[in-house]
Each structure stands twice: as C-alpha cells, then as structure tokens.
Protein backbone atom coordinates (compact mmCIF):
# COMPACT_ATOMS: atom_id res chain seq x y z
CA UNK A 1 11.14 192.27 168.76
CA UNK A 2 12.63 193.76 171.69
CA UNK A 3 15.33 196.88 171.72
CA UNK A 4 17.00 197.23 175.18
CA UNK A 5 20.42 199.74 175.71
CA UNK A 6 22.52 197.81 178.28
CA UNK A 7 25.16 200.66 178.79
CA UNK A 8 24.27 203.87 178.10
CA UNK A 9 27.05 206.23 177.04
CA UNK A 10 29.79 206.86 179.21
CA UNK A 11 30.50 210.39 178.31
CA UNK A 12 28.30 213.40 176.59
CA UNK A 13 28.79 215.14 173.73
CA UNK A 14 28.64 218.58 175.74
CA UNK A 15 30.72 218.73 179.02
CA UNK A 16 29.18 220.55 181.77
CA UNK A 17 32.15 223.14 181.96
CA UNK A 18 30.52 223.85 177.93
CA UNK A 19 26.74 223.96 179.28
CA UNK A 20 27.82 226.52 182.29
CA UNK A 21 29.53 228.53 179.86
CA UNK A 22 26.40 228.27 177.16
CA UNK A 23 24.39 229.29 180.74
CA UNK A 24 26.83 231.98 181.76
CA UNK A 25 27.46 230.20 185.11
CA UNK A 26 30.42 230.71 187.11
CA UNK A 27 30.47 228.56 190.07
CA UNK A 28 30.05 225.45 190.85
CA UNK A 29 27.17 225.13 192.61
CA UNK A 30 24.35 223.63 190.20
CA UNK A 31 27.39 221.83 188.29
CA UNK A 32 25.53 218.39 189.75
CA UNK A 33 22.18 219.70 187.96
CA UNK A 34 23.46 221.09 184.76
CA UNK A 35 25.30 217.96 184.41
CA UNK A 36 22.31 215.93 184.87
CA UNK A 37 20.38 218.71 182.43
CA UNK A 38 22.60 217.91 179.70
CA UNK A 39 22.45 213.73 180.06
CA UNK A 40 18.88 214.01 179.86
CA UNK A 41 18.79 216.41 176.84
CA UNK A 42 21.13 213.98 174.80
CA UNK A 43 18.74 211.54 175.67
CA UNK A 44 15.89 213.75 174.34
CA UNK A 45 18.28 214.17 170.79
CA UNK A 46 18.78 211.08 170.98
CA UNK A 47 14.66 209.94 171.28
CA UNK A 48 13.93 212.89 168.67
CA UNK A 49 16.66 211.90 166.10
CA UNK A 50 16.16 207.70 166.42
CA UNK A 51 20.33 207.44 166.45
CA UNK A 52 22.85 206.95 169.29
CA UNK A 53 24.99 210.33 169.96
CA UNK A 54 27.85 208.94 171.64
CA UNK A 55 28.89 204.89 171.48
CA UNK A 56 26.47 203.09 173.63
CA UNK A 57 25.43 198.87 173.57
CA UNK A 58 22.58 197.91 172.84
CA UNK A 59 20.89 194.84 172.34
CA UNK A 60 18.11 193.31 170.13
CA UNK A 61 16.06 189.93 170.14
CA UNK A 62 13.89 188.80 168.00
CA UNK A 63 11.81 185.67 167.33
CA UNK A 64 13.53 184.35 164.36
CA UNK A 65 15.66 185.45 161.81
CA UNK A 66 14.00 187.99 159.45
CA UNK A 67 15.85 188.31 155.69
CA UNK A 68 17.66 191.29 157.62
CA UNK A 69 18.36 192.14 160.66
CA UNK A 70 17.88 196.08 161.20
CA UNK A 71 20.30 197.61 163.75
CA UNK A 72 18.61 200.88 165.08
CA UNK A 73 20.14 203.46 166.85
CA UNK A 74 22.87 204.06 164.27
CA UNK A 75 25.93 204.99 163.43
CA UNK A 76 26.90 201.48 164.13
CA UNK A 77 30.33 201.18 165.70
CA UNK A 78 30.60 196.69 165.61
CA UNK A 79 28.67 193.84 166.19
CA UNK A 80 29.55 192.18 169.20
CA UNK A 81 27.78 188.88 168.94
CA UNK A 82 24.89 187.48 167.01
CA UNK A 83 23.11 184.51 169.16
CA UNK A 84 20.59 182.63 168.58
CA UNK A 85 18.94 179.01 170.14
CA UNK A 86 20.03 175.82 168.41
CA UNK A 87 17.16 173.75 167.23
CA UNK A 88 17.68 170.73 169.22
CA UNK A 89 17.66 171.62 173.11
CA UNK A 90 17.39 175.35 172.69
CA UNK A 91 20.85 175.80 173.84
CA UNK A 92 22.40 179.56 173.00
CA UNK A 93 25.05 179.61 170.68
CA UNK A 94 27.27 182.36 168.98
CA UNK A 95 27.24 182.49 165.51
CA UNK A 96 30.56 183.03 163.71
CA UNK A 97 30.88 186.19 162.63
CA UNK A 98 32.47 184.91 159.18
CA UNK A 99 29.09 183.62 158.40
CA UNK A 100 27.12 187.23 158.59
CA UNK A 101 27.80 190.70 157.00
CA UNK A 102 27.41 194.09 158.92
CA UNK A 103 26.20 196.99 157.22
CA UNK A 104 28.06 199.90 159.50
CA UNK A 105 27.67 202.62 156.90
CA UNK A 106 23.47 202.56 156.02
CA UNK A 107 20.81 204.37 158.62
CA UNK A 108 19.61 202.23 160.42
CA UNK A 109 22.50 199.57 159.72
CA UNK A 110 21.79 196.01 159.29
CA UNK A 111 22.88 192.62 159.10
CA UNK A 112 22.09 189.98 156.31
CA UNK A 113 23.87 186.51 155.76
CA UNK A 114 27.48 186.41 154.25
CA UNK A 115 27.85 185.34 150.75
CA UNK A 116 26.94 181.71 150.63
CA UNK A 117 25.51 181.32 153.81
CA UNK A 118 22.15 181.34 155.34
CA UNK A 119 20.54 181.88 158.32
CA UNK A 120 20.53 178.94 160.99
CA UNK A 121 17.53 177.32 161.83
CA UNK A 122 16.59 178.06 165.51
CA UNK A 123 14.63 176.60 168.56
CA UNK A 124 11.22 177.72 168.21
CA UNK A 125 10.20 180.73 170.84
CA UNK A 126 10.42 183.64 171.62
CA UNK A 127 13.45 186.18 171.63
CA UNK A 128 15.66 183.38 170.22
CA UNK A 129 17.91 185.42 168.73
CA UNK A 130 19.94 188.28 170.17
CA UNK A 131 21.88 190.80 168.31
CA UNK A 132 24.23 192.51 170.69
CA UNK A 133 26.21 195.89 169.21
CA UNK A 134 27.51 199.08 169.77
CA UNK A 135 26.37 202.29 168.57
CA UNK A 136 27.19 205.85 168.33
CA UNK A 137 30.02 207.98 167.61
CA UNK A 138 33.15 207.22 169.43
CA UNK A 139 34.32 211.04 170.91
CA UNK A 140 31.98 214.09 171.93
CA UNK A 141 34.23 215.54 168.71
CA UNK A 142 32.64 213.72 166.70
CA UNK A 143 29.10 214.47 167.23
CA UNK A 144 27.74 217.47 164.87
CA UNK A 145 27.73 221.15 166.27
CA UNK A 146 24.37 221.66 165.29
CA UNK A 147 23.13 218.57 167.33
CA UNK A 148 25.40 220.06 170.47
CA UNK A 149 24.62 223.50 169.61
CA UNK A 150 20.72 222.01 170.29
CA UNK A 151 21.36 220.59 173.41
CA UNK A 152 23.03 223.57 174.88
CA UNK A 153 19.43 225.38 173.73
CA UNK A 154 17.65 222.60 176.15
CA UNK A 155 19.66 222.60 178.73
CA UNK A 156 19.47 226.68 179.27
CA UNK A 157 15.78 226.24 179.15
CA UNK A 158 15.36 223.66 181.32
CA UNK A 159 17.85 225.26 183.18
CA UNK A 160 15.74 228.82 183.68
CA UNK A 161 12.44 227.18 183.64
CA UNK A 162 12.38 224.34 186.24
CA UNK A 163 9.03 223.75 186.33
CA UNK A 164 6.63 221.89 183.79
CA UNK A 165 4.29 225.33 183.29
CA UNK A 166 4.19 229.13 184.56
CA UNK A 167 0.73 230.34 185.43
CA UNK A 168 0.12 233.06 183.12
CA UNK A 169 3.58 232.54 180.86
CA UNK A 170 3.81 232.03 177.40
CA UNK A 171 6.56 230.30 175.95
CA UNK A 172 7.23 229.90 172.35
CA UNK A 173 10.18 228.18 170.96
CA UNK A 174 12.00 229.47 167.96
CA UNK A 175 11.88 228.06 164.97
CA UNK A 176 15.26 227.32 163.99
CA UNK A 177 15.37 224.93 166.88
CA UNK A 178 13.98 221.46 165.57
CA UNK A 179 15.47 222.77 162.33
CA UNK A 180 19.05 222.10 163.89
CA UNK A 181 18.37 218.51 164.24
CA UNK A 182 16.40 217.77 160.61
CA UNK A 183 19.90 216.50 158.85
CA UNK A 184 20.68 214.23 161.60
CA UNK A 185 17.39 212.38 161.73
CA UNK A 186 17.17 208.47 160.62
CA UNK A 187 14.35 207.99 158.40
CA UNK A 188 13.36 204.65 157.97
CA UNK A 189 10.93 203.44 155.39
C-alpha cells in the first residue's frame, strides 16, 4: 500500500497577515518566511494529528481489494475515482461509482462495496488499484481554533529560534501545547 498527496492544499488555515499579528510584526519584510513558517507548521499538525487541515488530493494504491478500503487523512471531502486493472490485459479501468459506498463521516473514512455488489476481480500485481480523493476541510473557517491557535504557537517559535539548538539554552515547551491538538487526533485501531 502506497499513500501519495498529489496537491497539497492551496490555502492555510492561518494567513500570514494572522501569524505577523500572533508575532507582533509590522512590516513586511519576513512576510516570505513567516508565510513559509506557517505552511510547514500545518504540515507538522497535519503529520502529528494523521488528518488533512485544509482540502488536499490524495491518492492510494493498493495490491488488491481488501474488504475495505481505508481513506486516511480524513475528513473526507469525495471520492474522485476508484481504479483498478481488469483481469484480462491489465488495462485500467474506472469503476462506477454506483457500485461502491463512501464513508465521508468515520475517522479515517472508508470505502466498502455498495449493497449487492462486490469487488471486481483484478490483474494480478502490484498497486492495481488506485483510490484517488480529496481530503480536508474546505475553508481556513472551518478548521478548529485550537488546531490554528497551535500553529500560531509554532510558527512564533520557529520564528524567534531559527536555529535547531542554542549552546547553553534551555527550552521547555508548555504543557498545554500538544494538549490543544488531543481532540483532533485520528485514532485508528
């Protein structure tokens, strides 16, 4: 099994006029790398919590088809396509969408066969069938304050300590911090 985002997310869930003002910055001269501070902290959120902040594509192969297909990286927006190879020259082909259900609303979502259908039977190798869908939630508004509220915490420290250690410098981080994203983590079993 193989998870690969295609297009990362377009937009963040904490603009950088809302990170300078978190940093008490006025002009515009890092605005290049607080913006770049708070892409790479979403993607740290992102990494910590196992879940897509802001809608994103991804896509997953696998070797066959498993009794259900989990979709990480949730919320799940849609399925785009389901493909997988036909048995007889290994050929790609789409698989209706009629014939499938998407769970949107469980963490990590997933995808089983409709009612009354089953799963095709595929070309054997590898990666023969790819799930391709979106994930994440569709506006920076949508994304919990406590998850932004977290990022903003990153981004000023990466923003006043720019280097990976300080000879002689202790840092501890409060406690409260990883708390902020504990309700927002997926849990699989």
């Amino acid at each position: 099994m193989a998870l690969l985002r295609t297009i990362d997310a377009t937009t963040e869930p904490v603009t950088t006029a809302e990170a300078k003002t978190h940093l008490r910055v006025t002009s515009a001269t890092d605005d290049v790398y607080i913006a770049a501070l708070v892409k790479a902290c979403r993607q740290m959120a992102e990494n910590e919590l196992q879940r897509s902040l802001i809608t994103q594509t991804w896509e997953k192969t696998l070797d066959e088809f498993p009794d259900a297909i989990t979709l990480p990286y949730p919320p799940i927006a849609s399925v785009l396509t389901l493909k997988y190879l036909e048995p007889v020259a290994g050929v790609s082909t789409t698989l209706n969408a009629a014939s499938y259900t998407v769970d949107v609303k469980s963490e990590p979502g997933w995808i089983v066969p409709a009612y009354g259908y089953d799963w095709p039977t595929i070309w054997d190798s590898i990666n023969a069938v790819t799930v391709t869908y979106t994930a994440g939630w569709s506006t920076a508004a949508d994304v919990p304050a406590a998850i932004k509220a977290w990022i903003l915490l990153q981004v000023g420290h990466l923003y006043e300590n720019r280097e990976a250690t300080m000879p002689g410098v202790s840092i501890t981080p409060l406690p409260f911090i990883s708390a902020l994203l504990d309700p927002y983590r997926v849990v699989t079993f």
